[in-house]
Protein backbone atom coordinates (compact mmCIF):
# COMPACT_ATOMS: atom_id res chain seq x y z
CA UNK A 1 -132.09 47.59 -101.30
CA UNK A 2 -128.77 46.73 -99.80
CA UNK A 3 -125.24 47.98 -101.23
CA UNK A 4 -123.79 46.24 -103.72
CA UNK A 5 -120.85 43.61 -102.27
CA UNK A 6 -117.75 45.85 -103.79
CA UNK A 7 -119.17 49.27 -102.36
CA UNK A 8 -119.21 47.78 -98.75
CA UNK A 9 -115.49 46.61 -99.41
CA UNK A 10 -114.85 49.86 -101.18
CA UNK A 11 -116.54 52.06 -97.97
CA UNK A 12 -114.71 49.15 -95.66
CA UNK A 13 -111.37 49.84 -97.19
CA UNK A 14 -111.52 53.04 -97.03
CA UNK A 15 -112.05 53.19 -93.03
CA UNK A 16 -109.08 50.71 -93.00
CA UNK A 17 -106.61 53.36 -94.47
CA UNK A 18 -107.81 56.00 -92.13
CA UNK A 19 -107.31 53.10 -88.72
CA UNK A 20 -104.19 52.59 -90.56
CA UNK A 21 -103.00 55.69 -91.09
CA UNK A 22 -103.31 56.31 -87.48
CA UNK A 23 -102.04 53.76 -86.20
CA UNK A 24 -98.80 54.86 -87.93
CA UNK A 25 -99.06 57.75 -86.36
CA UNK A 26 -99.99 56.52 -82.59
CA UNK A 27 -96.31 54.42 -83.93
CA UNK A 28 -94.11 57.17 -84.69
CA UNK A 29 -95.71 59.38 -81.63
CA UNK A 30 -94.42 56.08 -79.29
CA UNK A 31 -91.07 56.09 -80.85
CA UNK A 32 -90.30 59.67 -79.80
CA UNK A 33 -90.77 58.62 -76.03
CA UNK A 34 -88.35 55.50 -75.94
CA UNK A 35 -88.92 52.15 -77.11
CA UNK A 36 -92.48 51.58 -77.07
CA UNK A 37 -94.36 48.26 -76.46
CA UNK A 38 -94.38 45.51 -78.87
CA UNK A 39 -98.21 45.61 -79.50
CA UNK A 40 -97.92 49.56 -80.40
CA UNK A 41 -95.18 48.69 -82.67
CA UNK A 42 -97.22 45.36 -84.45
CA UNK A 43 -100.49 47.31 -84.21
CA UNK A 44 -100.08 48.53 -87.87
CA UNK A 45 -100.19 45.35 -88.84
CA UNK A 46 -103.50 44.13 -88.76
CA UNK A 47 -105.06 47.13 -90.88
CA UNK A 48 -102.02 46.92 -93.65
CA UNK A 49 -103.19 42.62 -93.93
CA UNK A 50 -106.70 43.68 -94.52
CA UNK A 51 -105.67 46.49 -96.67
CA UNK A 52 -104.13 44.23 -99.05
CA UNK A 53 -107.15 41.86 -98.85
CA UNK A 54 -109.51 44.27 -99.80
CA UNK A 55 -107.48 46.26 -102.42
CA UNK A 56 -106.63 42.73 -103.96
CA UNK A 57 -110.32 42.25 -104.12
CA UNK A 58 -111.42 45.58 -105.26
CA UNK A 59 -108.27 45.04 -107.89
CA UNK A 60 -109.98 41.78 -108.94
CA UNK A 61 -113.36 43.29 -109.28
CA UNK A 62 -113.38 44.60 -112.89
CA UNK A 63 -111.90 42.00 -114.47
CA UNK A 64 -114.28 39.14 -112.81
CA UNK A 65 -117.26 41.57 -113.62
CA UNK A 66 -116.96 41.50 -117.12
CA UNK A 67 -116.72 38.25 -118.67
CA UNK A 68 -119.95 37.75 -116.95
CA UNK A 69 -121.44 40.81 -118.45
CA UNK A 70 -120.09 39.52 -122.06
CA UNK A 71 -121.73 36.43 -121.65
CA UNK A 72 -124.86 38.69 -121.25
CA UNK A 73 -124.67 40.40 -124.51
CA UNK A 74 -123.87 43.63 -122.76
């Protein structure tokens, strides 16, 4: 049986913070030898957007769960 939609985006965020994370790094590293190129500096970017997509999401989650489990009786 396959993973439920908001523990793939859970897992899925999670592995965005850690490309993230390092791509701050990789960032701050470039800074220390000059000015480093404009995709090293932007390439933060990317991971941070889908961050907030999936965190809004995951956010979102709870509250759109459970009027549908009310309507249940549960």
């Amino acid at each position: 049986m396959s993973a439920a939609p908001g523990r793939r985006v859970r897992q899925a965020h999670r592995w965005l913070s850690m490309i993230f994370t390092a791509t701050v790094v990789a960032n701050f590293a470039a800074q220390t030898q000059g000015e480093p190129a404009a995709w090293i500096t932007y390439s933060p970017l990317l991971p941070l957007a889908l961050l907030m997509l999936s965190g809004l999401y995951l956010f979102a989650l709870p509250y759109v769960k459970r009027p549908a489990a009310a309507q249940r009786g549960g």
